[in-house]
Protein backbone atom coordinates (compact mmCIF):
# COMPACT_ATOMS: atom_id res chain seq x y z
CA UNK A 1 97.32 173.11 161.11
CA UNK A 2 99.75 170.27 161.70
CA UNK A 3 99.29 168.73 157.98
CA UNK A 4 99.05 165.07 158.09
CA UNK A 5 100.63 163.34 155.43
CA UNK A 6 102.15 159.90 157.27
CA UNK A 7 100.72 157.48 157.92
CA UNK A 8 98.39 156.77 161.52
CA UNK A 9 101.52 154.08 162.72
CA UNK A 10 103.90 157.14 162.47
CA UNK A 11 101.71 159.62 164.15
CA UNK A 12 100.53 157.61 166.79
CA UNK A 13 104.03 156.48 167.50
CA UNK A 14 105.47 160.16 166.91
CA UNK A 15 102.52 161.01 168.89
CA UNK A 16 103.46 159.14 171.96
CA UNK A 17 106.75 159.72 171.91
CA UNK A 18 106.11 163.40 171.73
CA UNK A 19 103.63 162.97 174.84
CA UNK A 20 106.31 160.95 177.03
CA UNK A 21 109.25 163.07 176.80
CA UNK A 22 106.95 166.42 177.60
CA UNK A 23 105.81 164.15 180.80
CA UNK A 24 109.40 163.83 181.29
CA UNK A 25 110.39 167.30 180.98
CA UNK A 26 107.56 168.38 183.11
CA UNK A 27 108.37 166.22 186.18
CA UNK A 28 105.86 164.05 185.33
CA UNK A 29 107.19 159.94 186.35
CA UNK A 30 105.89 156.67 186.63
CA UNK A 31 105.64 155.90 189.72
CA UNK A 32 103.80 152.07 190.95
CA UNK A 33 100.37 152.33 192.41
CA UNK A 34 99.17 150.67 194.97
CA UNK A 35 97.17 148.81 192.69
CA UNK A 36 96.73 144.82 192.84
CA UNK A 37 98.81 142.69 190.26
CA UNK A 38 96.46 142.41 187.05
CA UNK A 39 97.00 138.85 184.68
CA UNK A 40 98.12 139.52 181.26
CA UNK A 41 99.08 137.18 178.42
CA UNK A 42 99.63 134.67 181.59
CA UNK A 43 102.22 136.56 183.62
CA UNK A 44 101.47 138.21 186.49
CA UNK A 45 101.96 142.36 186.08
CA UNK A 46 101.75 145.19 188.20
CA UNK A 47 99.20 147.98 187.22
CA UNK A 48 101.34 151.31 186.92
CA UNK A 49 99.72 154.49 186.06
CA UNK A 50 101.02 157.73 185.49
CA UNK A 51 101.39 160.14 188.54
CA UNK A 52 102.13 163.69 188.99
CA UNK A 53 105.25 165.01 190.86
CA UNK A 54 105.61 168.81 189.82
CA UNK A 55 102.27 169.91 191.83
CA UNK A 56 100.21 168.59 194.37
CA UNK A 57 97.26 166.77 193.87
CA UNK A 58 94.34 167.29 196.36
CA UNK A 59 94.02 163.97 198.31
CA UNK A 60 90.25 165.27 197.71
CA UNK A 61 89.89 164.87 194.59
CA UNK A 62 91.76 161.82 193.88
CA UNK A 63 89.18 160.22 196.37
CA UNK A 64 86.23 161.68 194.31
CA UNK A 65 87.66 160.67 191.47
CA UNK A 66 88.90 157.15 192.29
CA UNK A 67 85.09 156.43 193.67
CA UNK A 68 83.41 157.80 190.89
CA UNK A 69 85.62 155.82 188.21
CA UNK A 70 84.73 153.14 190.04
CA UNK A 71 81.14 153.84 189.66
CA UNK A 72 81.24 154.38 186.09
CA UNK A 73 83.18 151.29 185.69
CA UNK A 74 79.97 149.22 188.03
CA UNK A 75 77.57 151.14 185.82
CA UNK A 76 78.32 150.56 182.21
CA UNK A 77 77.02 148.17 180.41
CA UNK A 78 78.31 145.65 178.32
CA UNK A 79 78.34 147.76 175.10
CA UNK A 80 79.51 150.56 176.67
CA UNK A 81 76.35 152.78 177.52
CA UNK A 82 74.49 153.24 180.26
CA UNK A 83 70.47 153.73 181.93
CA UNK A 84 69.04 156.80 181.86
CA UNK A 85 68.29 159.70 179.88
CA UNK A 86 71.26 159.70 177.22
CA UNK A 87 73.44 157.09 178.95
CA UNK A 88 73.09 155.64 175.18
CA UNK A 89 74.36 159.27 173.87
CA UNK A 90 77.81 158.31 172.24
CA UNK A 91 79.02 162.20 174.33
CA UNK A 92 78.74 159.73 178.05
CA UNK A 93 81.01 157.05 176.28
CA UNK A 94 83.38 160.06 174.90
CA UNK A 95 83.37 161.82 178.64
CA UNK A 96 84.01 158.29 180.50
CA UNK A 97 86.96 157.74 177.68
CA UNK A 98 88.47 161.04 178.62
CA UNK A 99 87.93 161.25 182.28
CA UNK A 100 89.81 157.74 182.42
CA UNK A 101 92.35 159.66 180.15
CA UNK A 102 92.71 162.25 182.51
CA UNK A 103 93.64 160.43 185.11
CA UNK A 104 96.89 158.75 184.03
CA UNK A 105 95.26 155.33 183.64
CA UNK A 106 96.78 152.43 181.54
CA UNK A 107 94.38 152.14 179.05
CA UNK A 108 95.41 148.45 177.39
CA UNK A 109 95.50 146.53 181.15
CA UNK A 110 94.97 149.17 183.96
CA UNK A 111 92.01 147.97 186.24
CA UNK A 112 89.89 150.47 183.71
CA UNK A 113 90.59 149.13 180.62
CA UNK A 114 87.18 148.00 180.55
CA UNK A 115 85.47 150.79 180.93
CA UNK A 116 88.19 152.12 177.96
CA UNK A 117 87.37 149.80 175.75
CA UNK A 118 83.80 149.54 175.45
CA UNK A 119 83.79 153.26 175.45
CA UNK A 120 85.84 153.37 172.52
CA UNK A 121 84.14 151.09 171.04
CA UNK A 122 81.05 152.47 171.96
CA UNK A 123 81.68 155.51 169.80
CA UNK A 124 83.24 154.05 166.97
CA UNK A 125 80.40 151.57 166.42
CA UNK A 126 78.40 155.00 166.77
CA UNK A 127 79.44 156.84 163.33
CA UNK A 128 78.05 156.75 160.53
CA UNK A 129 79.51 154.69 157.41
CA UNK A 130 77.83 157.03 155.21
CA UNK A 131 79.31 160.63 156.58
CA UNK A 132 81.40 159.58 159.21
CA UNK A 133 78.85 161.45 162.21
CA UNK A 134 79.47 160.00 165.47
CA UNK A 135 75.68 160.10 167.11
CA UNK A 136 72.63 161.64 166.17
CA UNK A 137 73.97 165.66 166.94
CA UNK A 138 76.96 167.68 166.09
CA UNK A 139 76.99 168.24 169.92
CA UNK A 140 77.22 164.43 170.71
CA UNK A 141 79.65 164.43 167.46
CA UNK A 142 81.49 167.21 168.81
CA UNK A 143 82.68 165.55 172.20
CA UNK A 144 83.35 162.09 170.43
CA UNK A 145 85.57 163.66 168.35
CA UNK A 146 87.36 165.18 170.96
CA UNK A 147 87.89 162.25 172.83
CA UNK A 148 88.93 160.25 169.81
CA UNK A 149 91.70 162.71 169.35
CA UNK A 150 92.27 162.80 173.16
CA UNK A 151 92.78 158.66 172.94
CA UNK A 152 94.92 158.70 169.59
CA UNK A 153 98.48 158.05 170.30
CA UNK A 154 97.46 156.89 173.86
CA UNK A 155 95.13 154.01 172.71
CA UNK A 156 97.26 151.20 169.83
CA UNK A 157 93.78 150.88 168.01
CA UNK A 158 94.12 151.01 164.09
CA UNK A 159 90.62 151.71 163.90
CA UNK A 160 90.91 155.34 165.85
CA UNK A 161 93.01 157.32 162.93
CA UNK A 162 90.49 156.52 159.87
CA UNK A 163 87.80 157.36 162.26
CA UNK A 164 88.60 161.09 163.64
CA UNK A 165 89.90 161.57 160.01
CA UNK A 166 86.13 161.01 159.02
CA UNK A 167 84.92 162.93 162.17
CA UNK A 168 86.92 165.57 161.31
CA UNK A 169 86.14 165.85 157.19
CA UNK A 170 82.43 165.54 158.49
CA UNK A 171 82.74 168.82 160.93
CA UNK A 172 84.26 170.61 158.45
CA UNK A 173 81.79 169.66 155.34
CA UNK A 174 79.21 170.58 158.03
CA UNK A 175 81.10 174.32 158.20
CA UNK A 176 81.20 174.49 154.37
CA UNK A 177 77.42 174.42 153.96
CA UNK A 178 76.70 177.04 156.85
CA UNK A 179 76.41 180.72 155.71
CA UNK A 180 77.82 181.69 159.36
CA UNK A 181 80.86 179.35 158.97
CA UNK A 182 79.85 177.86 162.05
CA UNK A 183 77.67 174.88 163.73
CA UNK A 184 74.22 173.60 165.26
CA UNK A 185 72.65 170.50 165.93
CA UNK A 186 72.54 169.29 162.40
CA UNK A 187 75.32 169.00 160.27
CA UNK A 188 72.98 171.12 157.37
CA UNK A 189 71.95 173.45 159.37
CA UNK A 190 72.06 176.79 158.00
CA UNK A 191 72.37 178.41 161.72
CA UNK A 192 74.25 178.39 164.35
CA UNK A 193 75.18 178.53 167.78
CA UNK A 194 78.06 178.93 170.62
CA UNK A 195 77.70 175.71 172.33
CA UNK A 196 77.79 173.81 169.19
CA UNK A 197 80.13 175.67 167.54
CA UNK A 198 82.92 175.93 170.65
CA UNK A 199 82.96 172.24 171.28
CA UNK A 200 83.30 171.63 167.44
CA UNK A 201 86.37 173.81 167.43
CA UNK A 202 87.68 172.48 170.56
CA UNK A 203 87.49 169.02 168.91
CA UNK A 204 89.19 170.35 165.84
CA UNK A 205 92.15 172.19 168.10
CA UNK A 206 92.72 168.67 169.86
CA UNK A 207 92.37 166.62 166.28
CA UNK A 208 94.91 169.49 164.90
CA UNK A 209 97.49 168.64 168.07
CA UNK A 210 97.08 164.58 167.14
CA UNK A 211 98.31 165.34 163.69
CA UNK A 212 95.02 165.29 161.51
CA UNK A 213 95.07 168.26 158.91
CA UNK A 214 92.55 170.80 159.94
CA UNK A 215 92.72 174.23 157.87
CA UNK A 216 93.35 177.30 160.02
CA UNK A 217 90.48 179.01 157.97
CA UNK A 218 88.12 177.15 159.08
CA UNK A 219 89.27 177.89 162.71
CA UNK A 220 88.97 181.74 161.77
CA UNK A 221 85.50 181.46 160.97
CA UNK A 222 84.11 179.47 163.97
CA UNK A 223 86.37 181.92 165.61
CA UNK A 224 84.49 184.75 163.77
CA UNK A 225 80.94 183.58 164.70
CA UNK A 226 81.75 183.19 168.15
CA UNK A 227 82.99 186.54 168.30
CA UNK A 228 79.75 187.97 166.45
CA UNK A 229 77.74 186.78 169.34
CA UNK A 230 80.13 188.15 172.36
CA UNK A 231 78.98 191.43 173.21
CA UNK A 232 81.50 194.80 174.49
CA UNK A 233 82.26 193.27 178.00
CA UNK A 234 83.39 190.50 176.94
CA UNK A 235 80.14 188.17 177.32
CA UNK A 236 78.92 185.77 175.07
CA UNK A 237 75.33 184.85 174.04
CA UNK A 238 73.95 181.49 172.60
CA UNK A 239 73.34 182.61 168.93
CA UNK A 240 73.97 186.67 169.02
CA UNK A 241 74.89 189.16 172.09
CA UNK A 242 72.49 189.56 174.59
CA UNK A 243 71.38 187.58 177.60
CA UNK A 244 74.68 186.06 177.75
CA UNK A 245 75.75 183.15 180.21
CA UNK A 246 78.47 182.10 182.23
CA UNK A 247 79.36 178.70 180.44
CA UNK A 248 79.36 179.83 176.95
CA UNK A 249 81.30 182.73 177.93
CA UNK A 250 83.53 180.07 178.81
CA UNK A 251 83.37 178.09 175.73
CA UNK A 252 84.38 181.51 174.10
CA UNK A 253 86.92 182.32 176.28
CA UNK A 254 88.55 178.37 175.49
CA UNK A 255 88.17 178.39 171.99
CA UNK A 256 89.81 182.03 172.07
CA UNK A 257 92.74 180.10 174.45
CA UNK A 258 93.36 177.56 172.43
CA UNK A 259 94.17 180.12 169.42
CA UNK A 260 96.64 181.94 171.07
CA UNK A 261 94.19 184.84 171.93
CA UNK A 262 95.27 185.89 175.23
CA UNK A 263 96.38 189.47 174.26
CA UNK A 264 93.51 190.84 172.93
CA UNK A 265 91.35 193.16 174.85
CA UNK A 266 87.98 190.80 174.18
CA UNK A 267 89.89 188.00 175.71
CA UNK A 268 90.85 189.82 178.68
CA UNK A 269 86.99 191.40 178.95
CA UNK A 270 85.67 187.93 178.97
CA UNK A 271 88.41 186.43 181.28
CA UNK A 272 87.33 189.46 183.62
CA UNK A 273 83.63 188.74 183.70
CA UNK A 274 84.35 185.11 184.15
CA UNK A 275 86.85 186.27 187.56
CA UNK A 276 83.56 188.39 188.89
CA UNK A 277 81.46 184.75 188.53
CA UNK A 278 84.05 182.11 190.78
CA UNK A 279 81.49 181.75 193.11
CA UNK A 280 78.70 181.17 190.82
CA UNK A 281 77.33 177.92 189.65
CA UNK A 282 74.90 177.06 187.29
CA UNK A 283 71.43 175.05 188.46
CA UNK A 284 70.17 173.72 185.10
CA UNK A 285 73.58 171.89 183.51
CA UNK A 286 76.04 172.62 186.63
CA UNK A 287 78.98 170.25 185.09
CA UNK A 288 78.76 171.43 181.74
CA UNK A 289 79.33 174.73 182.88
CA UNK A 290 81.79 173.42 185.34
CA UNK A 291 83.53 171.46 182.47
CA UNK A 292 84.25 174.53 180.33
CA UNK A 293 85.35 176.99 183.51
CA UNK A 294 87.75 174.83 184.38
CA UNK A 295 89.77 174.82 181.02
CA UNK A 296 88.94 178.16 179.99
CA UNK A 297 90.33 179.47 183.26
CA UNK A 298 93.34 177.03 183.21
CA UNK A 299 94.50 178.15 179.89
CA UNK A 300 93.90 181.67 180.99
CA UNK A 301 95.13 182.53 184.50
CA UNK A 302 96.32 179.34 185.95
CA UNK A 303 95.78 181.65 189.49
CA UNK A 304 92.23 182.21 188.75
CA UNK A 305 91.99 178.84 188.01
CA UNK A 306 93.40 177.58 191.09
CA UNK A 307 91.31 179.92 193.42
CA UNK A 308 87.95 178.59 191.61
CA UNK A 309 89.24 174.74 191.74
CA UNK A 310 89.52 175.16 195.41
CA UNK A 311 86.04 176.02 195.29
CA UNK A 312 84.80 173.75 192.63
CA UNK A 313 86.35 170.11 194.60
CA UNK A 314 84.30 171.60 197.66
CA UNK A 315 81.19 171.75 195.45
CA UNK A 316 81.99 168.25 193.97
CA UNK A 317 82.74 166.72 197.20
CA UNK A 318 79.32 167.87 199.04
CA UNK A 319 77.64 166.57 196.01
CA UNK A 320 79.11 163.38 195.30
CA UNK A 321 76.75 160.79 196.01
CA UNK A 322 77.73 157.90 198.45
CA UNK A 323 78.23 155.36 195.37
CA UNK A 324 80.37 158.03 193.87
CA UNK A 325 77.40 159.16 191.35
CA UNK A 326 76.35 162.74 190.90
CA UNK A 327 73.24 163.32 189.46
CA UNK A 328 71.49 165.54 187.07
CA UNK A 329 69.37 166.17 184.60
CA UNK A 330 70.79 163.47 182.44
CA UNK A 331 71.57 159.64 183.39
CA UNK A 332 74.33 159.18 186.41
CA UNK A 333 76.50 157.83 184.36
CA UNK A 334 76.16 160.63 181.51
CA UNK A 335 76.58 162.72 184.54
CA UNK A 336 79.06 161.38 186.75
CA UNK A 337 81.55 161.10 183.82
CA UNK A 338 80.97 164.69 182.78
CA UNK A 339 81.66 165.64 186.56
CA UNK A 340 84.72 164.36 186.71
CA UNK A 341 86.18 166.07 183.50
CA UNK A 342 85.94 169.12 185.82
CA UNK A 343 88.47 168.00 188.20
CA UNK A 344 90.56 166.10 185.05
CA UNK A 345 92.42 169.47 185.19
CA UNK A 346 94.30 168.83 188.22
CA UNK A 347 95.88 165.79 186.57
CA UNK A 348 96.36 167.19 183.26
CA UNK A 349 97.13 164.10 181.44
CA UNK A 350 95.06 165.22 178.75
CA UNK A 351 96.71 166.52 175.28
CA UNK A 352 94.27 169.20 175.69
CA UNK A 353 95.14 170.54 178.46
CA UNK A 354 98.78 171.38 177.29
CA UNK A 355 99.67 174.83 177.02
């Protein structure tokens, strides 16, 4: 897909022309915030982030999101991770990237370039010489490289295209030596499952859109394992059919999105099941669940999606702790930025989320 053979100054200014002129075509503008002047290089400047004008943005959720930004940005440390259980994962710096993304924010001087930078950084300093892993897991690798390709083009670091090229040639090494043409935890490992597997494909679909070379056989195959563990109505398992879930039946339903799927009958049988759950949420990983119902849904039935948003910003809202945390089984911080990639979709900022 997409072969890359310029160099990562072209693409990433290709790249972000590409991204302005489809803000401009979809009403998207500029417009000043109300934002503080920030100091740069000496001169006073005023902070101006991207803002939506083609769709209505629930004053809701830009609260929630707003105070839990702001949280994130109190919270992280100097090197870019946080306390807790896995605030040191190299997936919380990757979800805080993205959910600062996702929001429109001026990444080189907005009042969270902070928080972007030692993210970024963060992550990079994360992978491996050697292979070019990002973390200790393909799951942890998985979301890095996502946001890496989710901050090319929007981020003028030199360091980001050598490193999702190596993130990239790493996932797909990783898929060469698996008899099931597919993922797990370890990049040897000889099995597989969905979780892995659909956020390593969702990584590759967003390196694919920032102009790194990914093979569409490849995609087939994690494609093809996924759909070996989805069962006749449409529900997906964790390594074969059976005692399926909601959130990897999202995963499925994304990864079969993102491929241009949307005719086939499995897509619509999973798409269905997925309708029947809108009120339905998770107790063990709520936001990871949440994270992958909101795509999967978007790309799917943007009305579906909109009657479970509706639902989900209630949910987020009641939850939100008064610091602008929520809390989990993992660190706030790990938490609180995976929360907010739920509601990210209302912005859609986000290469991903492009249709």
């Amino acid at each position: 897909m997409k072969p890359s053979n310029f160099q990562h100054g072209h693409i990433r200014k290709a790249r972000f022309v590409r991204c302005f002129l489809l803000l401009m075509l979809s009403g998207l503008g500029a417009l000043p915030s109300t934002g503080s002047p920030r100091e740069q290089d000496g001169q006073e400047r005023t902070f101006t982030r991207l803002t939506r004008t083609d769709d209505t943005i629930p004053p809701q959720v830009e609260y929630m999101y707003v105070k839990a930004l702001d949280f994130l940005k109190r919270e992280q440390k100097e090197n870019g991770t946080f306390d807790g259980t896995y605030g040191d994962d190299p997936a919380a710096a990757a979800f805080c990237l993205m959910a600062v993304l996702a929001h429109g924010e001026d990444p080189v001087s907005g009042p969270y370039s902070e928080l972007v930078q030692r993210s970024l950084d963060f992550i990079l300093s994360s992978q491996s010489s050697e292979n070019g892993m990002i973390g200790s897991t393909m799951y942890s690798h998985g979301f890095a490289t996502l946001a890496l390709a989710e901050a090319y083009g929007a981020i003028p670091d030199d360091r980001l295209g050598p490193s999702l090229q190596k993130a990239v040639e790493l996932s797909l090494k990783a898929q060469s030596v698996n008899p099931l043409g597919a993922w797990r935890y370890d990049p040897t490992s000889t099995d597989a499952d969905t979780s892995v597997t659909g956020c390593i494909l969702v990584s590759l679909h967003a390196a694919a859109n920032a102009g790194i070379e990914v093979p569409h056989k490849a995609l087939d195959k994690g494609l093809q394992f996924m759909a070996s563990c989805r069962d006749s109505k449409g529900i997906y398992g964790y390594t074969s059919p059976g005692s399926g879930s909601i959130a990897v039946s999202a995963i499925g339903l994304l990864t079969q999105a993102l491929a241009k799927k949307h005719e086939e009958p499995s897509f619509q049988a999973t798409l269905a099941f997925l309708k029947s759950k809108l009120q339905t949420r998770e107790d063990t990983y709520p936001y990871y669940m949440e994270y992958y119902m909101a795509q999967a849904l978007f790309h799917a039935d943007e009305e579906i999606w909109r009657a479970w948003n509706r639902r989900n910003f209630r949910l987020m809202a009641a939850s939100q702790a008064p610091d602008g945390s929520w809390s989990g089984m993992r660190s706030p911080g790990y938490s609180t930025a995976f929360a907010l990639l739920s509601l990210a979709v209302n912005y859609r900022f986000l290469p991903i989320y492009e249709k």
